[in-house]
C-alpha atoms as a PDB file:
ATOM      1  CA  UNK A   1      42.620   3.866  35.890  1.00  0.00           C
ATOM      2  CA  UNK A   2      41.708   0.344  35.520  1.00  0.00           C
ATOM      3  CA  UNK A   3      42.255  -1.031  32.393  1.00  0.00           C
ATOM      4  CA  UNK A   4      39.716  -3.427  32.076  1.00  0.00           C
ATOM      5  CA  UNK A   5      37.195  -0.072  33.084  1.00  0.00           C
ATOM      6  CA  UNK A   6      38.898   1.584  29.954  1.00  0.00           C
ATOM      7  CA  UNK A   7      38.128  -0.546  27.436  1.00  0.00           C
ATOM      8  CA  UNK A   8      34.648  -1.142  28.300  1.00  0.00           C
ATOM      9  CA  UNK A   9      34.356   2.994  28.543  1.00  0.00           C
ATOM     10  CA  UNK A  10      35.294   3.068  24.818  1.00  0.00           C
ATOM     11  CA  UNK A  11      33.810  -0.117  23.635  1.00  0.00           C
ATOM     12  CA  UNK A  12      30.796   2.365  24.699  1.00  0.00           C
ATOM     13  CA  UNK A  13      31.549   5.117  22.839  1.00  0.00           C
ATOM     14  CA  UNK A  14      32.281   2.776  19.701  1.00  0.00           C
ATOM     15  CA  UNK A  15      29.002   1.377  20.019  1.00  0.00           C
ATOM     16  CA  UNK A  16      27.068   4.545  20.616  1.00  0.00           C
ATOM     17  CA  UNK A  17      28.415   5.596  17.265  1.00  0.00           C
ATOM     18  CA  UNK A  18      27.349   2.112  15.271  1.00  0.00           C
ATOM     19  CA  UNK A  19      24.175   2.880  16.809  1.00  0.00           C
ATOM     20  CA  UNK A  20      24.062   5.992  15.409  1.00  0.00           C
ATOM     21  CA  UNK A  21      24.856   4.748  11.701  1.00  0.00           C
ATOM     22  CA  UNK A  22      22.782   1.901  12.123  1.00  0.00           C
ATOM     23  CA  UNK A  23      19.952   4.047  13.105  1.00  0.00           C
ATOM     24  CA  UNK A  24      20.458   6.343   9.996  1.00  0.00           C
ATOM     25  CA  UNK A  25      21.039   3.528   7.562  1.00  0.00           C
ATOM     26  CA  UNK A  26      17.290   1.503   9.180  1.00  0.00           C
ATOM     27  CA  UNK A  27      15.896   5.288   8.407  1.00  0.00           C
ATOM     28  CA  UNK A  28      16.714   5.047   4.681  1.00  0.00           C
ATOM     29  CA  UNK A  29      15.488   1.529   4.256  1.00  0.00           C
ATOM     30  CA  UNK A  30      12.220   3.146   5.461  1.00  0.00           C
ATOM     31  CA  UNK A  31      12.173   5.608   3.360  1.00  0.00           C
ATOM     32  CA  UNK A  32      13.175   3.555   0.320  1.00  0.00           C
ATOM     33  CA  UNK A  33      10.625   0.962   1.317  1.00  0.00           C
ATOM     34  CA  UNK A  34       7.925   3.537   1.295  1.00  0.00           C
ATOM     35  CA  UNK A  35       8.774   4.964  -2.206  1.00  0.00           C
ATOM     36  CA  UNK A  36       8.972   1.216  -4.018  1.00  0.00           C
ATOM     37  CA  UNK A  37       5.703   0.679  -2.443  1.00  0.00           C
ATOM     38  CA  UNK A  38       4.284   4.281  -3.635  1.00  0.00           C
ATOM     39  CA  UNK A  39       5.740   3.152  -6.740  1.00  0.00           C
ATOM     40  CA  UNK A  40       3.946  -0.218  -7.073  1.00  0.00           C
ATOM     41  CA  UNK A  41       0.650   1.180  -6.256  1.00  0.00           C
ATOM     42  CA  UNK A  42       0.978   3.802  -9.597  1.00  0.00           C
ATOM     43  CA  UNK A  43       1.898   0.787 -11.570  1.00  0.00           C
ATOM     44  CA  UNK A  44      -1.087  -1.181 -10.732  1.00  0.00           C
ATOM     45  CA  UNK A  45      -3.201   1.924 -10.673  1.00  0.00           C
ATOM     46  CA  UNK A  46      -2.250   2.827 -14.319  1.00  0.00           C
ATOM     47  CA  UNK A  47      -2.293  -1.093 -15.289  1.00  0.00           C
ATOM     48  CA  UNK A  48      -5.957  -1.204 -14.147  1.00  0.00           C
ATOM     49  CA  UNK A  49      -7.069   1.888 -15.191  1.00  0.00           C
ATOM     50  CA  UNK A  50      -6.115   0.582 -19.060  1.00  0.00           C
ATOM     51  CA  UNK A  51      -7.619  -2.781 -19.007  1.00  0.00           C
ATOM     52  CA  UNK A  52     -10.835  -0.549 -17.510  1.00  0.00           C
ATOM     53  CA  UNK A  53     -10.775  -1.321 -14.118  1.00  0.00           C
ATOM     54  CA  UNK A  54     -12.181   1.525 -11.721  1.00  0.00           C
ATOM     55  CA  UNK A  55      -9.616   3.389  -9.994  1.00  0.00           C
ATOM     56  CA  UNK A  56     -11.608   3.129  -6.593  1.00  0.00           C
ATOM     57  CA  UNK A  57     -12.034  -0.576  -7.408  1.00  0.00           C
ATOM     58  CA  UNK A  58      -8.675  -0.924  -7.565  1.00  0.00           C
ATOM     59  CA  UNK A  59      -7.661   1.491  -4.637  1.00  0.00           C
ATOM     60  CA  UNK A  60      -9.515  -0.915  -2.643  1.00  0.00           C
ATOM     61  CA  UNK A  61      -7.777  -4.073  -3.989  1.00  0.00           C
ATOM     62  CA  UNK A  62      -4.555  -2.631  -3.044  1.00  0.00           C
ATOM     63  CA  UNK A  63      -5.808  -1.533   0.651  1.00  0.00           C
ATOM     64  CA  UNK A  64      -6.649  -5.175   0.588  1.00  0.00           C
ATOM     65  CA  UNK A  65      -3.276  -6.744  -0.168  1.00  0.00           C
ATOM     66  CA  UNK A  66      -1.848  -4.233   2.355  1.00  0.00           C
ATOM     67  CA  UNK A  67      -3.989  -5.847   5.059  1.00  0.00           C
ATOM     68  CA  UNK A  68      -3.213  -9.526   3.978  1.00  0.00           C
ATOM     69  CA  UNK A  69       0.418  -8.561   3.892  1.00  0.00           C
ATOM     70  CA  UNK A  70       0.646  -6.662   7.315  1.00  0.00           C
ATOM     71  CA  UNK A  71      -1.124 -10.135   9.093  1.00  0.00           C
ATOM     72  CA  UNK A  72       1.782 -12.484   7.385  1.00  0.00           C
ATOM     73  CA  UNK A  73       4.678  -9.389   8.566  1.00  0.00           C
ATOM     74  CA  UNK A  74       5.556 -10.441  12.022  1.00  0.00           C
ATOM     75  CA  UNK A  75       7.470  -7.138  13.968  1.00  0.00           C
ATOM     76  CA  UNK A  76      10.134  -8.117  16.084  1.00  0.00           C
ATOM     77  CA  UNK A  77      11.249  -5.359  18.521  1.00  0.00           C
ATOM     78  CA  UNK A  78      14.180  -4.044  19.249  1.00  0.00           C
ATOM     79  CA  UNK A  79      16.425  -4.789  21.561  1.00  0.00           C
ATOM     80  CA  UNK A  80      15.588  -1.445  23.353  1.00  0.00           C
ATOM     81  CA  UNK A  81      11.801  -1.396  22.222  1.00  0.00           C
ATOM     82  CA  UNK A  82      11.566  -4.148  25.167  1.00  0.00           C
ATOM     83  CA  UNK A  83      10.253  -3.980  27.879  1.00  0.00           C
ATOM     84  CA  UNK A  84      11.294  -5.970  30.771  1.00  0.00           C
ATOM     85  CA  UNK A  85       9.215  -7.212  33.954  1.00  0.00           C
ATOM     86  CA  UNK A  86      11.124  -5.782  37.352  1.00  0.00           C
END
């Protein structure tokens, strides 16, 4: 068999496995991402709460900063998100 064939054959199958491990390791930054943020909004729900603030007031302040933040976040997709004009 060609050589040159070979390698890319297994250069392939290398990369199918990073994918794999990259794919798992982007899922736990998700998921870690989503429990600091669910930890955040406690802390500034109890932080309000004892200087008197409403909790709906401040339900809504948060919602707000979520918006403002989501407009600055720009998404970049990936590589295989894309699609391509034929």
């Amino acid at each position: 068999m060609n050589k040159r064939l070979e390698k890319v054959r297994e250069d392939i199958i290398k990369n199918r496995e990073r994918k794999k491990e990259l794919d798992e390791h982007y899922r736990v930054l998700l998921r870690l991402q989503r429990q600091l943020e669910d930890e955040e909004i406690i802390a500034t729900v109890r932080a309000n709460t004892e200087k008197g603030m409403d909790v709906i007031e401040t339900v809504r302040l948060i919602e707000q900063l979520k918006k403002d933040q989501e407009k600055e976040h720009v998404y970049y997709p990936a590589e295989s998100e894309v699609i391509l004009d034929e």
